[in-house]
C-alpha atoms as a PDB file:
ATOM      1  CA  UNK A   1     -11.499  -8.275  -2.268  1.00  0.00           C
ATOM      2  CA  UNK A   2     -12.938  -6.438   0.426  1.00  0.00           C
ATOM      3  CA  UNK A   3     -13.605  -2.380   0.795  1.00  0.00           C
ATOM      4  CA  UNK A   4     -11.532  -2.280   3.765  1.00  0.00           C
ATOM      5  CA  UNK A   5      -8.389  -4.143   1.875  1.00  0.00           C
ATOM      6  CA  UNK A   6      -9.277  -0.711  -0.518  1.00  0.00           C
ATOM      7  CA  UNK A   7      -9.088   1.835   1.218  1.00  0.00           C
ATOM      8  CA  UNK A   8      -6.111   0.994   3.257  1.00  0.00           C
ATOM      9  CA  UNK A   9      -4.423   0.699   0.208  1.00  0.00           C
ATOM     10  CA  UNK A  10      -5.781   4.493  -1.088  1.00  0.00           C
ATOM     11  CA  UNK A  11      -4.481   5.408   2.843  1.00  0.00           C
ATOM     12  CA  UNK A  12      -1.473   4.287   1.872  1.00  0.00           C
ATOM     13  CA  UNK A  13      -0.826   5.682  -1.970  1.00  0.00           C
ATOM     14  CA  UNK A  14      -1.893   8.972  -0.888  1.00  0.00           C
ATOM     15  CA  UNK A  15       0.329   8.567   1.718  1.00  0.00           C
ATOM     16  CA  UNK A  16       3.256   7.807   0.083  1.00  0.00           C
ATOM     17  CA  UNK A  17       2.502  10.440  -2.686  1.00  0.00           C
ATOM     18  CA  UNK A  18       2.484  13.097  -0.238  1.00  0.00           C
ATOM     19  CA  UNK A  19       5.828  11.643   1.819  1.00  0.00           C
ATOM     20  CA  UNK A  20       7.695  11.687  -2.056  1.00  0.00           C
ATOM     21  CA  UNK A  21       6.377  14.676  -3.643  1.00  0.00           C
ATOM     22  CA  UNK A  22       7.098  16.898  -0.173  1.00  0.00           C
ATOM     23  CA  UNK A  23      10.307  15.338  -0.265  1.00  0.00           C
ATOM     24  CA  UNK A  24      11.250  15.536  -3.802  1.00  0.00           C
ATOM     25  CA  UNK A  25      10.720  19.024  -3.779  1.00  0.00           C
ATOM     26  CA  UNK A  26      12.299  19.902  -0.466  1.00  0.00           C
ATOM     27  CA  UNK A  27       9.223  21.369   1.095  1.00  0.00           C
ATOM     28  CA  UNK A  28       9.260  22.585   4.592  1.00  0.00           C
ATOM     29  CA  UNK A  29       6.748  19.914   5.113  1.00  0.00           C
ATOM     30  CA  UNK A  30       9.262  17.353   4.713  1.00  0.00           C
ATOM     31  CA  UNK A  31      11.656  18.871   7.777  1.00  0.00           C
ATOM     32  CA  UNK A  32       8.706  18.471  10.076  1.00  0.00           C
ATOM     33  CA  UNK A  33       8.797  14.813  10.237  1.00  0.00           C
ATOM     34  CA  UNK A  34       9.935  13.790  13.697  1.00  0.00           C
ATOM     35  CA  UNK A  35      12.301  10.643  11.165  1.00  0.00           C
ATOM     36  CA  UNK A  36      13.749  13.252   8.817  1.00  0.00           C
ATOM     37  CA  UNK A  37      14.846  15.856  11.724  1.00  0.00           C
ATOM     38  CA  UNK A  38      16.691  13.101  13.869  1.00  0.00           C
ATOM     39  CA  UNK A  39      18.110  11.712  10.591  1.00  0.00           C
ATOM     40  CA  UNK A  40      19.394  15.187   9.752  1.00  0.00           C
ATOM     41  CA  UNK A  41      20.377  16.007  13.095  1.00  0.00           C
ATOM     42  CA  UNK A  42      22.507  12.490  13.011  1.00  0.00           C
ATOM     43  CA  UNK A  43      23.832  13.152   9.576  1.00  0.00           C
ATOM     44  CA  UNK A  44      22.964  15.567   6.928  1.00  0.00           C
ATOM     45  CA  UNK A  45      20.144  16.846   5.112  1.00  0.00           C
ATOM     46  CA  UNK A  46      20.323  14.843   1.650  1.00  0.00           C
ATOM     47  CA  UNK A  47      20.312  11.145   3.858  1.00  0.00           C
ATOM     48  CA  UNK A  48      17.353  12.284   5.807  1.00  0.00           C
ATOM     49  CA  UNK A  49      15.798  13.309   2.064  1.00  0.00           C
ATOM     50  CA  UNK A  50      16.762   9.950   0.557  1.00  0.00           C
ATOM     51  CA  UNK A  51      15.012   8.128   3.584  1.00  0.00           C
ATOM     52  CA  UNK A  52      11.630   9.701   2.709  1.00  0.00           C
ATOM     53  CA  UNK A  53      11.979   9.760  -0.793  1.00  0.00           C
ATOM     54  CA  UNK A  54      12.360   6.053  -0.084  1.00  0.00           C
ATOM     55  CA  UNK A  55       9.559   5.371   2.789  1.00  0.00           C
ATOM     56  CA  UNK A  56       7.154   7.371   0.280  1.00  0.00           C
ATOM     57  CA  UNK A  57       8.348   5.544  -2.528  1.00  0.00           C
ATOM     58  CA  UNK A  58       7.329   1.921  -0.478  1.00  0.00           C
ATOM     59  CA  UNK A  59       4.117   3.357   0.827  1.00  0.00           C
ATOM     60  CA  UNK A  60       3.274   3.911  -2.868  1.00  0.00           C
ATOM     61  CA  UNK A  61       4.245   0.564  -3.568  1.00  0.00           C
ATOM     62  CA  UNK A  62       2.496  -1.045  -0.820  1.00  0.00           C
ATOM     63  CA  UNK A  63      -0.684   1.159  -1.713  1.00  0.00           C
ATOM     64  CA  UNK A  64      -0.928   0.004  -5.383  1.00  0.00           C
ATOM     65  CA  UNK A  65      -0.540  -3.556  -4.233  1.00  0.00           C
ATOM     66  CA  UNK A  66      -3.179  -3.438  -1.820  1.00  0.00           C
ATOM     67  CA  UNK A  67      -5.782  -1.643  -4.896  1.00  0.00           C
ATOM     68  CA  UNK A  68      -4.569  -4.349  -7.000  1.00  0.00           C
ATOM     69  CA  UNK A  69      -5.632  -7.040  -4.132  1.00  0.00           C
ATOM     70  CA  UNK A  70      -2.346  -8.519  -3.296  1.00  0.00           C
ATOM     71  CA  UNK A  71      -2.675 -10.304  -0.216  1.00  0.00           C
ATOM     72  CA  UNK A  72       0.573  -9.879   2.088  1.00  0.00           C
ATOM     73  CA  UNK A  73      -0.516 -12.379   4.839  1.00  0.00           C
ATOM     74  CA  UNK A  74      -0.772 -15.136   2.022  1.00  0.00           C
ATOM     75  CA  UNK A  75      -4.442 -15.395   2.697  1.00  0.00           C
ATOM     76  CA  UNK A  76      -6.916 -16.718  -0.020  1.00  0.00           C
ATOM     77  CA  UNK A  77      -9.743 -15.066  -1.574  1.00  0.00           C
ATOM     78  CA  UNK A  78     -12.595 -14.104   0.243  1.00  0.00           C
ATOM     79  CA  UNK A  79     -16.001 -15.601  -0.380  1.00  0.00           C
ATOM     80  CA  UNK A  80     -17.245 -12.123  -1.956  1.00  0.00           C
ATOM     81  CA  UNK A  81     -14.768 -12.550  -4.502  1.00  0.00           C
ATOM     82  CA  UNK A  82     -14.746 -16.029  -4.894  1.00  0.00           C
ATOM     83  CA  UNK A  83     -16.269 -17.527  -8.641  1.00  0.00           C
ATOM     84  CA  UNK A  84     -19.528 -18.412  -8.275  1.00  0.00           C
ATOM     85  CA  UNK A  85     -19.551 -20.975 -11.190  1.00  0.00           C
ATOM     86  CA  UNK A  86     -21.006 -24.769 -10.250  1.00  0.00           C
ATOM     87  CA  UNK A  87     -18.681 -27.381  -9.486  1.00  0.00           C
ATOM     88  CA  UNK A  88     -18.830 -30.790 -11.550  1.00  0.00           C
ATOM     89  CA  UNK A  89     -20.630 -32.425  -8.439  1.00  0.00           C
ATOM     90  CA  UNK A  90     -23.365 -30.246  -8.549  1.00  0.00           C
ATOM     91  CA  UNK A  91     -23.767 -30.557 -11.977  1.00  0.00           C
ATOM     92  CA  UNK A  92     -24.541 -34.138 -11.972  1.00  0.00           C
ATOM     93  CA  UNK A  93     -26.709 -34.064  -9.044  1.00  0.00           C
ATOM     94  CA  UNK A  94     -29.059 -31.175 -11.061  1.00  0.00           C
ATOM     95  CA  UNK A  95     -29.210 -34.088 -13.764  1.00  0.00           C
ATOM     96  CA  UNK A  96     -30.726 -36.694 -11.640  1.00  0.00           C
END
């Protein structure tokens, strides 16, 4: 895994942490989101809390994966964390 696959997903759990907790506790910050203000304005307060509960709730999600070096594009391993162990070729060209 690579340092930048790290701290995007530390971007993203901090994030998400601060998206959920300011909307979980109906903070003031939580109206100043340009999302939750045309929600509200299209419907009511508790949908436009509900959507950030649930945004902050997938940025936390999305976070953790990342830390835990899920790879969403499906690609493999890089070298750096590739096992360095030899393969059986190399082993029985060392014993000739």
């Amino acid at each position: 895994m690579i340092s930048q696959d790290i701290f995007v997903g530390v971007v993203a759990l901090a994030t998400g942490l601060f998206i959920f907790v300011s909307a979980a506790l109906k903070t003031p910050w939580a109206n100043k989101f340009w999302i939750a203000r045309h929600i509200e304005n299209s419907s009511n307060a508790s949908v436009s809390r509900l959507v950030l509960l649930a945004i902050g709730a997938l940025c936390v999600l999305l976070g953790t994966l990342l830390i835990l070096g899920f790879f969403p594009s499906g690609e493999e391993p890089t070298v750096e964390s590739a096992p360095t162990q030899p393969t059986h070729e190399s082993l029985l060209l060392a014993h000739k």
